[in-house]
Protein backbone atom coordinates (compact mmCIF):
# COMPACT_ATOMS: atom_id res chain seq x y z
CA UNK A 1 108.86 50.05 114.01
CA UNK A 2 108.08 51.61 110.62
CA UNK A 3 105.06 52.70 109.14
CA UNK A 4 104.44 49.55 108.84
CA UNK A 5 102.95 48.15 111.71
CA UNK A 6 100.01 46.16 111.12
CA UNK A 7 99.61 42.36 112.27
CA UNK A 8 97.57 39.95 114.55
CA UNK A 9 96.32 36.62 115.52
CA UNK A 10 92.80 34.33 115.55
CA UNK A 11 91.07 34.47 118.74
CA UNK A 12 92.76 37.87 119.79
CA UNK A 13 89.00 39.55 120.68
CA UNK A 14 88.54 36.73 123.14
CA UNK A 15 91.31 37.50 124.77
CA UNK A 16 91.40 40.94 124.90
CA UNK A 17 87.19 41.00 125.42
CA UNK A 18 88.25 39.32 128.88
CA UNK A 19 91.07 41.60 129.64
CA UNK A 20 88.66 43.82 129.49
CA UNK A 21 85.87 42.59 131.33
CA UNK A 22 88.62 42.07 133.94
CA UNK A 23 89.61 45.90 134.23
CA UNK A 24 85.83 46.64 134.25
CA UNK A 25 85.55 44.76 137.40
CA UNK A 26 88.50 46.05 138.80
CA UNK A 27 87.52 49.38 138.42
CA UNK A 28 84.65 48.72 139.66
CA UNK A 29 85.88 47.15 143.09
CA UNK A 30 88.26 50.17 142.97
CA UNK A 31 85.48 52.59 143.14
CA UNK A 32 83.98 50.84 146.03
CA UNK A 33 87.52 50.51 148.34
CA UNK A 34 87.47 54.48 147.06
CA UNK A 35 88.46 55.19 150.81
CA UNK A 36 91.17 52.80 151.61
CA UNK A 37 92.58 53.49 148.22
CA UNK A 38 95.45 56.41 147.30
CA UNK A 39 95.09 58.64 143.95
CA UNK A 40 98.07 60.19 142.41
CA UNK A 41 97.67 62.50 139.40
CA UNK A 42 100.29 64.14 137.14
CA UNK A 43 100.45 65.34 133.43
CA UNK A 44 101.45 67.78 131.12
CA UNK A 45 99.73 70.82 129.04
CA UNK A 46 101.88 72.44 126.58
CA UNK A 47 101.01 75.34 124.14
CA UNK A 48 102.82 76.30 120.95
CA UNK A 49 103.45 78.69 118.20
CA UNK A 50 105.23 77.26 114.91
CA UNK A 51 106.62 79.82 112.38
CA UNK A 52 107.57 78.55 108.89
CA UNK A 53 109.39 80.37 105.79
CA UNK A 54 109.66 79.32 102.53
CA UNK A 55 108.13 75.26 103.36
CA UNK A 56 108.03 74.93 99.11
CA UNK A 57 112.19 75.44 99.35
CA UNK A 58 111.29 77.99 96.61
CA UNK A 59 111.82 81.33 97.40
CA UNK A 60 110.95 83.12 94.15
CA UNK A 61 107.80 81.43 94.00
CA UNK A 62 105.82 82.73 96.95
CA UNK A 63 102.62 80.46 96.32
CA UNK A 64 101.15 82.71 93.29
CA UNK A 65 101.48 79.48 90.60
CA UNK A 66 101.05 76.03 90.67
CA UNK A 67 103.72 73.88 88.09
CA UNK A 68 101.46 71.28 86.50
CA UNK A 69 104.31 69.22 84.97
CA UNK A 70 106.44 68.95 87.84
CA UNK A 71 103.38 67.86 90.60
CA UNK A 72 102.47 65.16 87.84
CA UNK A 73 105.78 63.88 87.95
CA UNK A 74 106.08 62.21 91.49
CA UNK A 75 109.38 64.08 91.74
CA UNK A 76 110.31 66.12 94.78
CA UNK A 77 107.82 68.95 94.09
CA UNK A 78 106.16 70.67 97.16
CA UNK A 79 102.96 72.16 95.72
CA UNK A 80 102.57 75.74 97.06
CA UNK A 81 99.34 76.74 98.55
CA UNK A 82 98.36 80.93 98.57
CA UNK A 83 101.56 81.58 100.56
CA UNK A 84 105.06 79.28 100.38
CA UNK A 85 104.65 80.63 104.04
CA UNK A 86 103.10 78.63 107.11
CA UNK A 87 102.03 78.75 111.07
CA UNK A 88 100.71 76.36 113.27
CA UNK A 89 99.36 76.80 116.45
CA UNK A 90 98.30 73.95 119.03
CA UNK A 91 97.20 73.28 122.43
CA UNK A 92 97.35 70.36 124.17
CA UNK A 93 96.99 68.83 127.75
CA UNK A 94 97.04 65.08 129.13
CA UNK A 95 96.31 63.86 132.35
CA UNK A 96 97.64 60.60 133.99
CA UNK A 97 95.22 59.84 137.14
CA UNK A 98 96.54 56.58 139.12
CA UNK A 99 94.43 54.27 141.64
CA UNK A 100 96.90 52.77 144.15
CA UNK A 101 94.72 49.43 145.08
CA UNK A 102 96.96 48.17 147.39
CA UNK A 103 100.82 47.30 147.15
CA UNK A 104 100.25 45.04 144.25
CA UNK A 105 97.31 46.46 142.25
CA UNK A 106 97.63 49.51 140.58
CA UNK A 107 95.33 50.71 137.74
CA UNK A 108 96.78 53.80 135.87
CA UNK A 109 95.68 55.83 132.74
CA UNK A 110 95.91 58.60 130.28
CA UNK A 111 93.12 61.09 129.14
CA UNK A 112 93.73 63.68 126.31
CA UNK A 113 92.36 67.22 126.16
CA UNK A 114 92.64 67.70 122.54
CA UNK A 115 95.35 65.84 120.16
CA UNK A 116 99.29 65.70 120.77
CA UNK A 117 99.48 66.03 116.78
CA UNK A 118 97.04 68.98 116.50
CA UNK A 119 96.43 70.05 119.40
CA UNK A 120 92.70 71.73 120.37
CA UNK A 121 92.63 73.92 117.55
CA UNK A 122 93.64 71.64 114.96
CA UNK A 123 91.38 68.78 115.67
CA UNK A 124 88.06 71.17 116.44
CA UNK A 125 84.86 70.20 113.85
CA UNK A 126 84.13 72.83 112.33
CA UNK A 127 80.37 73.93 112.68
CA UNK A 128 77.81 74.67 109.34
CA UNK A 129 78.42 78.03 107.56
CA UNK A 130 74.70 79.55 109.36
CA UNK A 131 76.67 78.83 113.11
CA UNK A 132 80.11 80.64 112.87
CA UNK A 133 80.68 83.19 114.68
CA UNK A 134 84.43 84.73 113.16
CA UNK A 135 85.26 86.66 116.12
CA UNK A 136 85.05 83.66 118.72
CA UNK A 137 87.29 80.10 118.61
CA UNK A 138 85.09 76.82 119.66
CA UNK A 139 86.88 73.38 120.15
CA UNK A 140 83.85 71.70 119.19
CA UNK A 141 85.63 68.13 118.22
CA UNK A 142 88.12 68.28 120.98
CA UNK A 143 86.46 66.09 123.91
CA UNK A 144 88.19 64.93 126.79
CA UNK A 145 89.34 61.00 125.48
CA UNK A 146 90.66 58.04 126.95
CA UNK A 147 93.66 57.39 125.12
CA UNK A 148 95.35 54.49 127.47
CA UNK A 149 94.28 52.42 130.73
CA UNK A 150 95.73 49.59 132.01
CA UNK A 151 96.15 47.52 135.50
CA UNK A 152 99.39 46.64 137.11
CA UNK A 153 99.36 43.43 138.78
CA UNK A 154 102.12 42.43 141.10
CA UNK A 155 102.73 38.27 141.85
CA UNK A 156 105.66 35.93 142.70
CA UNK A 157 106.92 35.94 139.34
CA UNK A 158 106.69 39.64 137.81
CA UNK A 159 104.19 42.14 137.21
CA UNK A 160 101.88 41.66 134.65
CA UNK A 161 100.44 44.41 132.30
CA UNK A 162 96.97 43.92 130.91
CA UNK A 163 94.85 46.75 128.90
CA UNK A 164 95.82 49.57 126.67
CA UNK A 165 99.41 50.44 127.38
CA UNK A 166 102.35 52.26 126.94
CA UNK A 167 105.70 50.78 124.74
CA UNK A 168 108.89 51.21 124.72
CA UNK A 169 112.24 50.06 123.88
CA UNK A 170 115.86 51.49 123.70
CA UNK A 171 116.44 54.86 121.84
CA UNK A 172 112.69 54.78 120.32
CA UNK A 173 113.22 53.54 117.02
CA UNK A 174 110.77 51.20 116.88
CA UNK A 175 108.47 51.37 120.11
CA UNK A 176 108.38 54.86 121.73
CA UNK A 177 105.91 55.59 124.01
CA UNK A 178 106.19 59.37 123.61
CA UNK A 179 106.21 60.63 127.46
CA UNK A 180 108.29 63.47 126.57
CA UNK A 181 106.72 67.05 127.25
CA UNK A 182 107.45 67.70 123.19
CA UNK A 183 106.31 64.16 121.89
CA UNK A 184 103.98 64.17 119.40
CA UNK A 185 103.35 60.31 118.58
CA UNK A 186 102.90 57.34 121.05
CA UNK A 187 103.51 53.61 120.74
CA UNK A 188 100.38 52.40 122.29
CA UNK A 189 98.90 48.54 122.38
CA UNK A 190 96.17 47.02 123.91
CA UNK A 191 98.83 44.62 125.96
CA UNK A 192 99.12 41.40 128.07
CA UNK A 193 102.34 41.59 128.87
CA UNK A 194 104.87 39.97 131.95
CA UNK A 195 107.80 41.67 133.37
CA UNK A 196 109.73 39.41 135.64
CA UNK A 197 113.46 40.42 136.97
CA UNK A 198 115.92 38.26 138.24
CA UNK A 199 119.25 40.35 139.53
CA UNK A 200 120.47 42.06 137.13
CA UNK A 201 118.06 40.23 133.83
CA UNK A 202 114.61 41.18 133.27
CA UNK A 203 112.66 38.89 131.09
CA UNK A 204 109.45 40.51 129.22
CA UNK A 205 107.22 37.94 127.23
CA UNK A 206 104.35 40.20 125.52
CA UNK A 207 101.42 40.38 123.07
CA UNK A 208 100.32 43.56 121.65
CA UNK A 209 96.90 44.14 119.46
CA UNK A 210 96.46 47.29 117.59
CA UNK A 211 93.42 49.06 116.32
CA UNK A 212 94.19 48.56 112.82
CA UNK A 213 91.51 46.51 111.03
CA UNK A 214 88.33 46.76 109.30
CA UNK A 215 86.97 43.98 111.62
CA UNK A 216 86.55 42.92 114.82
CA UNK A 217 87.71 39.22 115.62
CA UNK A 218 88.46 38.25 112.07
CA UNK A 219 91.85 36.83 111.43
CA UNK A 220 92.29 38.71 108.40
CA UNK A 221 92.08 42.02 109.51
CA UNK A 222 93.85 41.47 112.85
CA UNK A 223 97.33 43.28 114.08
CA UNK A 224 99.62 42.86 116.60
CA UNK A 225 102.87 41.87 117.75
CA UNK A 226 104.25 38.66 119.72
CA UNK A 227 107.52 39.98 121.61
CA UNK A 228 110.24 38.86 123.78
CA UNK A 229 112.32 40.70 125.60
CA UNK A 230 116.13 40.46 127.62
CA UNK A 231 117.07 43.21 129.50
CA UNK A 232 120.54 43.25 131.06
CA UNK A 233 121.22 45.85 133.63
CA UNK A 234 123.81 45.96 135.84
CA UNK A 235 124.15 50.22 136.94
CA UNK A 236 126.09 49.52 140.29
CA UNK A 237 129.49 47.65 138.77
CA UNK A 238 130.06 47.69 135.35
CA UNK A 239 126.90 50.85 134.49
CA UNK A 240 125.87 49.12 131.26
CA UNK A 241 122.53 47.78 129.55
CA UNK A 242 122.23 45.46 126.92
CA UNK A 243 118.97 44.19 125.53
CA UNK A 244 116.92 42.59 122.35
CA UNK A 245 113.04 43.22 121.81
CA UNK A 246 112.20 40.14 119.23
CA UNK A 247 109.39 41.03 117.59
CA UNK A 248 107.30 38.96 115.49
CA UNK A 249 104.93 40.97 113.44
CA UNK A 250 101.95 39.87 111.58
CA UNK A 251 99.37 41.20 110.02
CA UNK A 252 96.40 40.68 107.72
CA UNK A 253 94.95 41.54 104.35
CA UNK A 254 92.01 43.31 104.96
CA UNK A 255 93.05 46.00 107.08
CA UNK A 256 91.52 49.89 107.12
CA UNK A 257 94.53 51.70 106.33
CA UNK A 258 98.17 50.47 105.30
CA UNK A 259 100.70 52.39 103.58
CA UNK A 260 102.91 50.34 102.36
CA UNK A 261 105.26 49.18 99.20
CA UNK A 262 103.36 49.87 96.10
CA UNK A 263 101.69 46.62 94.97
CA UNK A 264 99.92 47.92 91.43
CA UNK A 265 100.38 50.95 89.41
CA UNK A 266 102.97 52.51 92.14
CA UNK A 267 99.50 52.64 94.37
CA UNK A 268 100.06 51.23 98.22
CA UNK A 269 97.43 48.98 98.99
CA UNK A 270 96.08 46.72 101.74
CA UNK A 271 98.25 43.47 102.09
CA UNK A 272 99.27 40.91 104.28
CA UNK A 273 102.43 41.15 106.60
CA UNK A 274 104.89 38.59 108.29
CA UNK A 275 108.04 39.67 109.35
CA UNK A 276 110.42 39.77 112.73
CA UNK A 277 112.36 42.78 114.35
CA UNK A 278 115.09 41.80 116.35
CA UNK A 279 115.86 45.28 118.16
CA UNK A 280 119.08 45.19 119.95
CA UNK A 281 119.87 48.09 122.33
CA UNK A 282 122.91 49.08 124.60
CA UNK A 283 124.23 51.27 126.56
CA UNK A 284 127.31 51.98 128.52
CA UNK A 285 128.56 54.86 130.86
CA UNK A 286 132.20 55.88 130.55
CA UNK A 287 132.67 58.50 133.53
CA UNK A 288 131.84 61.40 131.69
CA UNK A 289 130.63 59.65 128.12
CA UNK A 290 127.62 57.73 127.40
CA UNK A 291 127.52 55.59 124.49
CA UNK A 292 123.90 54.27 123.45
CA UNK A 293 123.13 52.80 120.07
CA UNK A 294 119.75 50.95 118.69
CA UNK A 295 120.21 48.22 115.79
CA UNK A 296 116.91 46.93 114.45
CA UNK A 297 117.36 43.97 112.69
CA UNK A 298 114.41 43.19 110.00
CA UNK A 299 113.88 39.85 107.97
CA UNK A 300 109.93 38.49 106.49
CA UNK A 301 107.58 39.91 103.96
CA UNK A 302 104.54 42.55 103.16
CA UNK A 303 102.25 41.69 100.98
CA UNK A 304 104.07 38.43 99.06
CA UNK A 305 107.59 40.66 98.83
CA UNK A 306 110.65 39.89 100.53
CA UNK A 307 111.32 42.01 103.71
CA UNK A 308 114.80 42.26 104.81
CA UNK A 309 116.58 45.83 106.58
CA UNK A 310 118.71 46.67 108.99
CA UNK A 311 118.79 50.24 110.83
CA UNK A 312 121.19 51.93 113.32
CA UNK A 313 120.95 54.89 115.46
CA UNK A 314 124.02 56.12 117.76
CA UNK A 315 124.26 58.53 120.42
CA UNK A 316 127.58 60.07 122.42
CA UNK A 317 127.06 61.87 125.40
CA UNK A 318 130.26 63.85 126.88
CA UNK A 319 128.88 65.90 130.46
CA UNK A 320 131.85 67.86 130.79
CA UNK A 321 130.65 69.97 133.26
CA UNK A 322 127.10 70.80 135.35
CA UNK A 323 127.42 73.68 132.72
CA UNK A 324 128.37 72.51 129.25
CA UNK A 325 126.91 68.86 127.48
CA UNK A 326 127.60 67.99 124.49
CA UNK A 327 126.21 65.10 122.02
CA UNK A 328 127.30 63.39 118.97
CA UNK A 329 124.59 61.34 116.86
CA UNK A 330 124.95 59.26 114.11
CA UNK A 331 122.07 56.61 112.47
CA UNK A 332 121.10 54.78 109.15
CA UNK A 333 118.10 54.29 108.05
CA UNK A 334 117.94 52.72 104.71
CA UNK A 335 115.82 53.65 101.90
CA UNK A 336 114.42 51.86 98.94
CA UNK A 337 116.01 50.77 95.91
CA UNK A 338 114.92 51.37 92.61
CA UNK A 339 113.67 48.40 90.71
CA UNK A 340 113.23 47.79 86.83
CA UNK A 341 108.81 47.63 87.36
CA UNK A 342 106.34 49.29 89.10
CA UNK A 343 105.86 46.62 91.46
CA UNK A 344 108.94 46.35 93.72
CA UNK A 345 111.42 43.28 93.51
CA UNK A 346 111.41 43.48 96.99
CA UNK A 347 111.16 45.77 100.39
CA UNK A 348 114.09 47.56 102.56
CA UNK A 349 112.86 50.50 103.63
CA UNK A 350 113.10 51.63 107.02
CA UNK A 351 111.55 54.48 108.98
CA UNK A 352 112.31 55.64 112.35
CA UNK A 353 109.07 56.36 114.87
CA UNK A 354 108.76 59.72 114.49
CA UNK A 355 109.41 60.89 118.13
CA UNK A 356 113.19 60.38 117.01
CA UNK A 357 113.89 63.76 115.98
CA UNK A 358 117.53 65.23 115.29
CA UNK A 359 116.76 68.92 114.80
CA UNK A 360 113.90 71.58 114.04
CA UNK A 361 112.73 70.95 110.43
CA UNK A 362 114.69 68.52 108.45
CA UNK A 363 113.57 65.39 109.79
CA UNK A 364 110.42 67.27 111.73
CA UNK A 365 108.18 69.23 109.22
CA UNK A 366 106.39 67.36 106.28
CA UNK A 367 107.15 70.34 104.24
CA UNK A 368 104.57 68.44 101.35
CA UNK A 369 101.88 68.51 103.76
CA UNK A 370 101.53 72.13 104.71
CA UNK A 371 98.88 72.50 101.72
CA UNK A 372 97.02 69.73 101.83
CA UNK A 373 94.29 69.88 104.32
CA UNK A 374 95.43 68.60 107.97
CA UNK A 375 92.45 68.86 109.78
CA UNK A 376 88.47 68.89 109.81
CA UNK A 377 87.69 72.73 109.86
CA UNK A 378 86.35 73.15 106.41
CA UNK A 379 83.20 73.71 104.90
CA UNK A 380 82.62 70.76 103.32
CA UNK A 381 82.92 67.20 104.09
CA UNK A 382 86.38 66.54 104.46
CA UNK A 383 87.31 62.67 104.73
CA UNK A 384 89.58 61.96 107.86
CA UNK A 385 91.26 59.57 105.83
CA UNK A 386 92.45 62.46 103.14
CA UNK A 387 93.86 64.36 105.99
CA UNK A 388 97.94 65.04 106.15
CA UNK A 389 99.86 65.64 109.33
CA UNK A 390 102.39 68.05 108.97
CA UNK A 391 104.62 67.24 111.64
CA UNK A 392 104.46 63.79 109.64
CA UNK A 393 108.35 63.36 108.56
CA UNK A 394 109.95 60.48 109.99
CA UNK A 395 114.14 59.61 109.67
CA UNK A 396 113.75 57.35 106.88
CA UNK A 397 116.15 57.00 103.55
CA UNK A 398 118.61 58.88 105.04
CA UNK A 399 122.83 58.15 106.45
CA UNK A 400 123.04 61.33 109.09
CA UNK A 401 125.48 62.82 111.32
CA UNK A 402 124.68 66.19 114.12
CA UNK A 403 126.55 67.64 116.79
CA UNK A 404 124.58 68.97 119.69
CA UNK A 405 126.11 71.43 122.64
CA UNK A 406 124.42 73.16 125.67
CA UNK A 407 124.89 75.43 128.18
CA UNK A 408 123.05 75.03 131.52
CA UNK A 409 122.63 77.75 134.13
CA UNK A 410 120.63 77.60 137.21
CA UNK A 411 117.13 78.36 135.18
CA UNK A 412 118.42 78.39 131.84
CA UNK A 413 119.69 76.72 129.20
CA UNK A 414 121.14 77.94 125.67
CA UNK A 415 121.49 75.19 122.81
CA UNK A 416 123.27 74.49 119.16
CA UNK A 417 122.64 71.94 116.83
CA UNK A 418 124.48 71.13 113.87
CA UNK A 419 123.09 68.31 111.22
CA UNK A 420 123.94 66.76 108.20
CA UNK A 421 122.28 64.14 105.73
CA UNK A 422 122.78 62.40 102.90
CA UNK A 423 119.87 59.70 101.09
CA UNK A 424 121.72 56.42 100.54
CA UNK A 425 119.20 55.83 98.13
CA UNK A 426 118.31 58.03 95.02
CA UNK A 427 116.27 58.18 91.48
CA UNK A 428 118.62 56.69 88.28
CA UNK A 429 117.26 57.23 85.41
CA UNK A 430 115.34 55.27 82.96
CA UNK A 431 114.47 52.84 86.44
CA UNK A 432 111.53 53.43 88.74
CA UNK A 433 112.12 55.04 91.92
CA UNK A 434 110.33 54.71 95.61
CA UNK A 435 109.38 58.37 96.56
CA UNK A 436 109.16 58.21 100.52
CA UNK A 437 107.48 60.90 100.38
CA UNK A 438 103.97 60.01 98.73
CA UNK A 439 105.23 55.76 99.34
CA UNK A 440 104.71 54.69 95.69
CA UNK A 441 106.78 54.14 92.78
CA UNK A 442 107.57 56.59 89.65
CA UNK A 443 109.56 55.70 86.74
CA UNK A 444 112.81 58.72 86.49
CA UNK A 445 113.34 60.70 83.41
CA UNK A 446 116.39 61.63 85.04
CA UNK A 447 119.15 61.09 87.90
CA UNK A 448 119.30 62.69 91.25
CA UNK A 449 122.04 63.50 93.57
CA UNK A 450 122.07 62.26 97.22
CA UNK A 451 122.64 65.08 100.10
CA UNK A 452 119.45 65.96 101.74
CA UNK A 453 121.03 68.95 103.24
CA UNK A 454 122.43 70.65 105.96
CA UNK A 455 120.61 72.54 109.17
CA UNK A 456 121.80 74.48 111.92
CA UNK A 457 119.11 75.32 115.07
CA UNK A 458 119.60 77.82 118.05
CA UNK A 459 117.77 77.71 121.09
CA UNK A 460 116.97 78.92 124.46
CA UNK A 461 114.95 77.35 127.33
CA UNK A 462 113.92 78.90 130.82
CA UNK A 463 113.26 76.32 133.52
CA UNK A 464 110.95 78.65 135.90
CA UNK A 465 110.40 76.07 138.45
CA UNK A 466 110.17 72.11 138.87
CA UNK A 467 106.82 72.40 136.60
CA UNK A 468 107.15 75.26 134.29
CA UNK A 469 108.70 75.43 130.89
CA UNK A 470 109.39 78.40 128.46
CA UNK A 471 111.42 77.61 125.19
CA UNK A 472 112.29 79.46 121.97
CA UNK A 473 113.87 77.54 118.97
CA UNK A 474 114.85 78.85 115.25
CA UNK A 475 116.68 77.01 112.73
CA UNK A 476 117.79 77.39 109.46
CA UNK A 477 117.44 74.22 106.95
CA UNK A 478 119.68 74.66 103.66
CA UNK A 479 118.22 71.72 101.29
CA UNK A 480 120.25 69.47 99.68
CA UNK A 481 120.87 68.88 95.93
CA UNK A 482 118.39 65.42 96.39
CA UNK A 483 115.80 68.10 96.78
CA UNK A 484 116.15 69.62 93.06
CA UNK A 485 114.88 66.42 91.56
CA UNK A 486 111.48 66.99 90.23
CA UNK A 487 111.18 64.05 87.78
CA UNK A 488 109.35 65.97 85.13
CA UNK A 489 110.38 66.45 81.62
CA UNK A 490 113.04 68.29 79.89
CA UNK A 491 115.23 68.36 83.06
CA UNK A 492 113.16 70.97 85.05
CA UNK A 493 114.61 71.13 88.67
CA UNK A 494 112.76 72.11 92.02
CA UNK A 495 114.59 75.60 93.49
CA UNK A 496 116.70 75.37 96.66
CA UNK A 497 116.13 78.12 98.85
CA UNK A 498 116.75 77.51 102.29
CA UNK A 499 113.86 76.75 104.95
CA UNK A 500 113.14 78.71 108.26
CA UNK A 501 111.63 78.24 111.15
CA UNK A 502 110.47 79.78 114.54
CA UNK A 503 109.40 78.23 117.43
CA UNK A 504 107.59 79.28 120.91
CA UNK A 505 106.79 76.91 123.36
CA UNK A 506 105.22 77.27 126.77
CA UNK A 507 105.23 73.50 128.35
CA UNK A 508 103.93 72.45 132.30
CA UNK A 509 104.84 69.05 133.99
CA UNK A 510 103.12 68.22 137.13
């Protein structure tokens, strides 16, 4: 669901050690029926070209100085690298080989060429100073990995899921498996999981293990999730779905990594988790209009605080025509209150999965991130743990509204998007405030305002064929007022200078 997602149970290695040992031997008997056995393979590579103006929102300083003050002050600041001026380039492929067993078994995967974050060139190792060659490009870190695999068992009561697998739910908000040709982040578990229909219901009990902790088998450093799901569908009568994903999430306090509330000094820190998700989806068909909307529903703790938030995400979908669409969206996703310490009263912050994007930068770019080092090519030893992703910007703290039209020929299609934002949540002064931004907490010098802007995007996409994809997307983000607070002293405020951005995209599904 948020950032959040850490948790597990004693005796989950067991179970997962013979899940595995099972899909060994499977794969194993597979590769011996190799004949009387049918292979399907599909995929996707994708190549792109990001173009960014101005990322610091301050267009009279172009990078040449560095405010001490204001990145001190745990403000809104975006420190400026050599240039306020960035490009990213990636390249990316995945391939999704299936063994069709028989009419019941089925053992499918996914292998990555590269990263869906990075891409090849982002992720590459760099090689020592005495072996680069500046006129040629290795991918030296960029092997081919597998990233999910997982058997499909069919029986007289459902199919059951066991081994490293795709999830999803609703709109994305919390689980999105990120199948899109664009997606960037995947909701991944290793998964023992039942999915059993009856007419129109379909009943999915589940447990879900993540790679998480510093140990293996030790109940204090395990995550995962214990779900159940009800899935209404009835597409023939009525055309609506209605569902809930309960999701009980816990999660030790000795995990590797866990960005959480701040716990001591504003720093977040490793800590203990215990909290349920009830994720309620629906969605109806109206002729012409689809209505969908997500509610997660969050009560428990992290780390000894009270947990308790609830989200919302809305979508309206009017097909007038084969030609012209047109969308509506509307969400929540609350932010943090300020408290009178360091160490929060309690936690309500909620971020979206980051696959849930609105438009090109606003809730797409971390902006922050574009001078900090993202990846491992540099001449030193860079920690992985130091890096910063800077497509790294889920919805979170944020009450937003956009209006979406297209135009669809035969091979093309032509695209607006109009979005607006506001934080429900914002600094007071003399309190300490939750920057969602860096996660911890800062005690303001003074008040700040609450739009986070408004963004319009253009684009075009050519549809060659079935497989191939060309797009081009630009879009111009005008920052909000929330933006100007910098936190430091004597009332110094960031600049506002609106954000642009260029992208190319060549995409291929097969």
């Amino acid at each position: 669901m948020t950032k959040y997602n850490t948790e597990g149970f004693r005796g989950t290695a067991a179970v997962f050690s013979l899940a595995t040992l099972l899909l060994i031997v499977l794969t194993v008997f597979v590769a011996k029926m190799a004949g009387a056995m049918e292979l399907d393979w599909s995929g996707q590579f994708r190549s792109e070209v990001h173009l960014i103006k101005n990322y610091t929102m301050d267009s009279s300083d172009q990078g040449s100085t560095v405010d001490a003050s204001r990145t001190a002050a745990g403000g809104y600041y975006i420190t400026p690298g050599n240039r306020a001026d960035a490009n990213i380039r990636t390249l990316f492929m995945r391939l999704r080989p299936k063994v069709i067993v028989n009419d019941v078994i089925a053992i499918k995967s996914e292998w990555w060429l590269g990263d869906p974050i990075y891409g090849m060139f982002g992720s590459a190792a760099s090689y020592p100073l005495d072996q680069r060659y500046f006129a040629s490009t290795y991918s030296r870190g960029s092997s081919i990995s597998a990233q999910r695999l997982w058997g499909e068992f069919g029986s007289d009561f459902g199919t059951i899921q066991i081994g490293r697998a795709p999830l999803q739910w609703g709109l994305g908000l919390v689980w999105n498996s990120g199948e899109g040709l664009w997606d960037r982040y995947q909701s991944t578990g290793d998964t023992i999981r039942i999915v059993s229909k009856f007419g129109s219901f379909t009943f999915i009990p589940s447990f879900v293990s993540y790679s998480m902790g510093n140990k293996v088998g030790e109940d204090a450093a395990s995550v995962g999730d214990y779900s159940i799901a009800l899935r209404y569908e009835n597409v023939d009568e009525s055309d609506i779905e209605i569902g809930i994903n309960f999701i009980r999430r816990l999660g030790g306090a000795s995990q590797q990594v866990f960005q959480g509330p701040s716990t001591s000094s504003g720093n977040p820190t490793a800590v203990g988790m215990n909290y349920n998700t009830w994720d309620i989806f629906t969605r109806k068909k109206l002729g012409k209009l689809t209505l969908t909307a997500e509610v997660p529903i969050v009560t428990g703790n992290i780390g000894g605080l009270e947990y308790s938030s609830i989200a919302f995400a809305g979508e309206a979908t009017y097909k007038m025509s084969d030609s012209w669409e047109m969308q509506a969206r509307v969400g929540h996703a609350p932010g943090q209150t300020n408290s009178s310490g360091a160490i929060l009263d309690k936690y309500k912050a909620f971020y979206f999965h980051p696959n849930y994007r609105l438009g090109l930068i606003m809730f797409q770019y971390n902006l922050a991130g574009f001078s900090q080092t993202s990846t491992l090519n540099a001449n030193g030893g860079t920690s992985p743990s130091t890096l910063v992703s800077p497509f790294d910007n889920p919805i979170a703290n944020a009450n937003y509204g956009s209006l979406y039209g297209a135009y669809h020929t035969d091979k093309w299609t032509l695209s607006g998007n109009l979005i607006y934002a506001q934080a429900p949540e914002a600094a007071v002064a003399g309190q300490f405030f939750y920057n969602h931004w860096d996660r911890k907490t800062h005690l303001a010098a003074t008040s700040q305002e609450h739009s986070l802007g408004l963004e319009t995007d253009l684009g075009a996409a050519f549809q060659w064929d079935e497989y191939f994809q060309f797009r081009f997307d630009t879009g111009i983000f005008f920052p909000g007022s929330f933006y100007r607070f910098s936190n430091a002293l004597a009332g110094t405020q960031n600049a506002n200078s609106p954000v642009i951005a260029a992208v190319f995209r060549v995409g291929v599904s097969f």
